[in-house]
N, C-alpha and C. Protein backbone atom coordinates (compact mmCIF):
# COMPACT_ATOMS: atom_id res chain seq x y z
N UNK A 1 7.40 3.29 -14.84
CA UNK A 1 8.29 3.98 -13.94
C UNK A 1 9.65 3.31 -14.05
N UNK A 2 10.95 3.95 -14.40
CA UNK A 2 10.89 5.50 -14.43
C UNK A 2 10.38 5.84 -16.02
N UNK A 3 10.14 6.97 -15.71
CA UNK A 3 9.94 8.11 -17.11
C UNK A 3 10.65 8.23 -17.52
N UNK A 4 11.02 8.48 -18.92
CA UNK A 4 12.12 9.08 -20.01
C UNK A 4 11.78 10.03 -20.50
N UNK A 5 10.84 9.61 -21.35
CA UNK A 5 10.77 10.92 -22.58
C UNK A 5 9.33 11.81 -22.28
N UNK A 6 8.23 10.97 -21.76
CA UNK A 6 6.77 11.29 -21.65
C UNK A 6 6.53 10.16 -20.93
N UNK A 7 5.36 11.20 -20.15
CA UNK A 7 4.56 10.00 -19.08
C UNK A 7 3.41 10.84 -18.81
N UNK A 8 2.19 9.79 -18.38
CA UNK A 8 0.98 10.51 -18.09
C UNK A 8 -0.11 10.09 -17.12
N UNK A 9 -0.61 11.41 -16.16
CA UNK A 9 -1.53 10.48 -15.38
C UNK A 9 -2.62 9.95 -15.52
N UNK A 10 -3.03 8.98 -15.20
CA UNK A 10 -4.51 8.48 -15.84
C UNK A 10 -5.44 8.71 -14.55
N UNK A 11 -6.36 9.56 -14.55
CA UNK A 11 -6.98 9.46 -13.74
C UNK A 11 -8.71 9.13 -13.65
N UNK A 12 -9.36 8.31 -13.26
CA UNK A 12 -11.02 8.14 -13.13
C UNK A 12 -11.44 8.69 -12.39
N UNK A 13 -12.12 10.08 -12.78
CA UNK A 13 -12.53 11.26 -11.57
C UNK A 13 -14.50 10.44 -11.74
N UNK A 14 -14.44 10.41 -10.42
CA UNK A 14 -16.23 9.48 -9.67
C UNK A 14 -16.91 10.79 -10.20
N UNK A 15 -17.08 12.12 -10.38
CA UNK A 15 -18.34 12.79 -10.88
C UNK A 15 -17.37 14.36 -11.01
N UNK A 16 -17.99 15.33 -11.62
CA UNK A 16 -18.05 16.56 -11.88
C UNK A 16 -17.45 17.29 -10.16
N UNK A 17 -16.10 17.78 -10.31
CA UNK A 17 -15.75 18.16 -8.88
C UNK A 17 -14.47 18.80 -9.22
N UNK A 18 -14.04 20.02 -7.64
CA UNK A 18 -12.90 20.73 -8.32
C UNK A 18 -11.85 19.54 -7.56
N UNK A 19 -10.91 19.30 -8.45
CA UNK A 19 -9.59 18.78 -8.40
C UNK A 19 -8.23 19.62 -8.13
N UNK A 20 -7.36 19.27 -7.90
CA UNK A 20 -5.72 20.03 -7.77
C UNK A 20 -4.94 19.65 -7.80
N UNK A 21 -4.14 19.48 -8.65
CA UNK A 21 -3.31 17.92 -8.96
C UNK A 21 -1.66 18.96 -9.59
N UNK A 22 -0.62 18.95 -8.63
CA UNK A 22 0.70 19.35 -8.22
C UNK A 22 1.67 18.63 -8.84
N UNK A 23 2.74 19.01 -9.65
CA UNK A 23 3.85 18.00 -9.27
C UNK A 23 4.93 18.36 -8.39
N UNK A 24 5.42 17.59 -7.31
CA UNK A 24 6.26 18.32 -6.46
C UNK A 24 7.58 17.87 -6.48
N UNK A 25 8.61 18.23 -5.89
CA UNK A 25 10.10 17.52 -6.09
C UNK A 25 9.97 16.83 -4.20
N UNK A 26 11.25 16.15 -4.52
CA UNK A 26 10.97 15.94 -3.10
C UNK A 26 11.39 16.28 -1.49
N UNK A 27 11.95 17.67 -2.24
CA UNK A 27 12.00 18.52 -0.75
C UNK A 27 10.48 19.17 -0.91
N UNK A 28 9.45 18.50 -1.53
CA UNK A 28 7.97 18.81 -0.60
C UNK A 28 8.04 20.53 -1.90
N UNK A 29 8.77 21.14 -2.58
CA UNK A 29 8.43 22.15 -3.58
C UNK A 29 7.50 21.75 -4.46
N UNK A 30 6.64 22.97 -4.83
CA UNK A 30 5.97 22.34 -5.99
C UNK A 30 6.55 23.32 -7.25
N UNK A 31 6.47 22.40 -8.39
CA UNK A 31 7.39 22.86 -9.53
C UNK A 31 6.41 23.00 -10.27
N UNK A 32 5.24 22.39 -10.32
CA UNK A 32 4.05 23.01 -11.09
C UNK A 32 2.67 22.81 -11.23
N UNK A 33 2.03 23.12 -11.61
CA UNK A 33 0.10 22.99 -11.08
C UNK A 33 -0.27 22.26 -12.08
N UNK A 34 -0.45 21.28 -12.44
CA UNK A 34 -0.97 20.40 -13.48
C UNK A 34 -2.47 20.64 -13.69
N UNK A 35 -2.94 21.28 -13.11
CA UNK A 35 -4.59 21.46 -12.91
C UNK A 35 -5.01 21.66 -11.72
N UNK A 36 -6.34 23.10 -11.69
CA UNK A 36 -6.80 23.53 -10.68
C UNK A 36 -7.97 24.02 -10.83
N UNK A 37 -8.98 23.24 -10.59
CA UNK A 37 -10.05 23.96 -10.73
C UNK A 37 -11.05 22.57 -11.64
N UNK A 38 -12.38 22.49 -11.75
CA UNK A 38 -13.59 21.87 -12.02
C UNK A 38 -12.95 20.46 -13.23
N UNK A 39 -12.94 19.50 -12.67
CA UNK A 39 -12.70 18.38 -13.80
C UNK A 39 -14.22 17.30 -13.92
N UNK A 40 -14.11 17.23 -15.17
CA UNK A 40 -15.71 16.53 -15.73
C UNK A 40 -15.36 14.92 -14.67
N UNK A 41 -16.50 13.98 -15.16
CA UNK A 41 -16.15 12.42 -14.42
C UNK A 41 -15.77 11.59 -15.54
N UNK A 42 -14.95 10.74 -15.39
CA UNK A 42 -14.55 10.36 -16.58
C UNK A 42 -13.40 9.78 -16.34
N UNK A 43 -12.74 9.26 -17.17
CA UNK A 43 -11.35 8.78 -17.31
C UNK A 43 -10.55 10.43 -17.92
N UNK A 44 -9.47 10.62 -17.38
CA UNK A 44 -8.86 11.81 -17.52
C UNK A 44 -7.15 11.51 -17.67
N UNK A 45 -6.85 12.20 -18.45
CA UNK A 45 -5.29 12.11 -18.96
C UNK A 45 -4.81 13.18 -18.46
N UNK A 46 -3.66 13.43 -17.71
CA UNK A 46 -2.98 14.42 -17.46
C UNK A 46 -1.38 14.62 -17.83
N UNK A 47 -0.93 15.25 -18.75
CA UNK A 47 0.35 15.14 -19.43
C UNK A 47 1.23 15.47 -17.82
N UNK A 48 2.63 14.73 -18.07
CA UNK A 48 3.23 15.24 -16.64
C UNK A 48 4.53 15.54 -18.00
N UNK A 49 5.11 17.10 -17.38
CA UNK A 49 5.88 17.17 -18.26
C UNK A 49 7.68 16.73 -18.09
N UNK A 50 7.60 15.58 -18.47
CA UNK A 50 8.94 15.10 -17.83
C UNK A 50 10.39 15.41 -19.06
N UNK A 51 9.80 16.04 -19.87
CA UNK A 51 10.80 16.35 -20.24
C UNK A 51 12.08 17.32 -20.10
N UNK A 52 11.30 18.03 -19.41
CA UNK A 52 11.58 19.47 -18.44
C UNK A 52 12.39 19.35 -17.30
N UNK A 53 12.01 17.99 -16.87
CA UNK A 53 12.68 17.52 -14.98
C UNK A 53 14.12 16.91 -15.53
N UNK A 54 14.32 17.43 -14.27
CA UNK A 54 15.91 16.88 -14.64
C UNK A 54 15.51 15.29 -13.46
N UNK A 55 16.49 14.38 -13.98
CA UNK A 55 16.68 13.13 -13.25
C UNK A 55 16.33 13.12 -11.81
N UNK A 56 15.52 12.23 -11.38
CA UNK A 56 15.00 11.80 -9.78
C UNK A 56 13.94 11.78 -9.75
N UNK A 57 13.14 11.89 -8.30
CA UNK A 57 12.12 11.33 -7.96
C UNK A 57 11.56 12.38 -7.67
N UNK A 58 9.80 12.50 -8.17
CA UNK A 58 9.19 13.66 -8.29
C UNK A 58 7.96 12.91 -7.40
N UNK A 59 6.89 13.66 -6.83
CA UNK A 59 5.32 13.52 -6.79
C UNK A 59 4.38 13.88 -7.26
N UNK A 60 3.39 13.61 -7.70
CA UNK A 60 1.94 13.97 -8.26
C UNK A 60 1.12 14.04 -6.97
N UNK A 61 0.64 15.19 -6.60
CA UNK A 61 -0.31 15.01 -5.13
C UNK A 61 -1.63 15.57 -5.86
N UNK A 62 -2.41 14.48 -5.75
CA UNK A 62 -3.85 15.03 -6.02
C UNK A 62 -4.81 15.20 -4.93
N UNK A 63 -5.59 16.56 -5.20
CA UNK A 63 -6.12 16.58 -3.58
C UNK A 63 -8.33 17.08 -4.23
N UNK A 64 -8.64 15.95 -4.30
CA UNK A 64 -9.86 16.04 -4.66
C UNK A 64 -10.66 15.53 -3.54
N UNK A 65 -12.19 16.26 -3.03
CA UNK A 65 -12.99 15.88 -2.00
C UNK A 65 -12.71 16.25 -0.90
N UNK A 66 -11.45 16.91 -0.38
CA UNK A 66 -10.81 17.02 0.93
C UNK A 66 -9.59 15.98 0.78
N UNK A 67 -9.74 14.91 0.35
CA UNK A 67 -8.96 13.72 0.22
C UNK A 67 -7.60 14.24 -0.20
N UNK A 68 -6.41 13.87 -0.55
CA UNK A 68 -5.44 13.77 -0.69
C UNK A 68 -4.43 12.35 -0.67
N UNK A 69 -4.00 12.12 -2.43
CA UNK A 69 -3.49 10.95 -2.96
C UNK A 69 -1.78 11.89 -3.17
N UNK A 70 -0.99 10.65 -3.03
CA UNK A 70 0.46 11.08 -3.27
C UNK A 70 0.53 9.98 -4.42
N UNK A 71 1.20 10.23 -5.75
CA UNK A 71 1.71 9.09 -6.57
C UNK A 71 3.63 9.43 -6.47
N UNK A 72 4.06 8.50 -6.39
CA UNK A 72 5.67 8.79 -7.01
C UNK A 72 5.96 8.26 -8.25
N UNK A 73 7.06 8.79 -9.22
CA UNK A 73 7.61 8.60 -9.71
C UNK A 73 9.12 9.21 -9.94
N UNK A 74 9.82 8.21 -10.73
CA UNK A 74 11.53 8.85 -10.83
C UNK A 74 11.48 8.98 -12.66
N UNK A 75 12.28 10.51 -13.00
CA UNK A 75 12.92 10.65 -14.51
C UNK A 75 14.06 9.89 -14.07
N UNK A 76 14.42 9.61 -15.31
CA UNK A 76 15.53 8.66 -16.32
C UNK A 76 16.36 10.20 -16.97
């Protein structure tokens, strides 16, 4: 952190479950759905496409189980 060119999420999903994983800006918009719907268990890569964002601080909100995780990061 920050991102430049490419960045990616790493995620260890605990078993076979639907996931929903957002990137949002930070007036709380979401700019795009990174994934929706059934992810295996496993270690999981999720491309975030930062080449696309213009400069600042974005979120990744993943909302698996009911649960809900916020990650931040800022483009370069």
């Amino acid at each position: 952190n920050p991102a430049v060119d490419q960045a990616e999420l790493l995620l260890d999903n605990t078993g076979n479950t639907s996931v929903r994983i957002d990137l949002v800006d930070v007036l709380g918009r979401t700019i795009e759905n990174l994934h929706h719907g059934p992810m295996g268990a496993g270690e999981q890569r999720i491309a975030l496409p930062v080449a696309t964002l213009e400069s600042g601080m974005y979120m990744v909100v993943l909302e698996r189980d009911g649960a809900v995780r916020t990650v931040r990061f800022t483009v370069r």
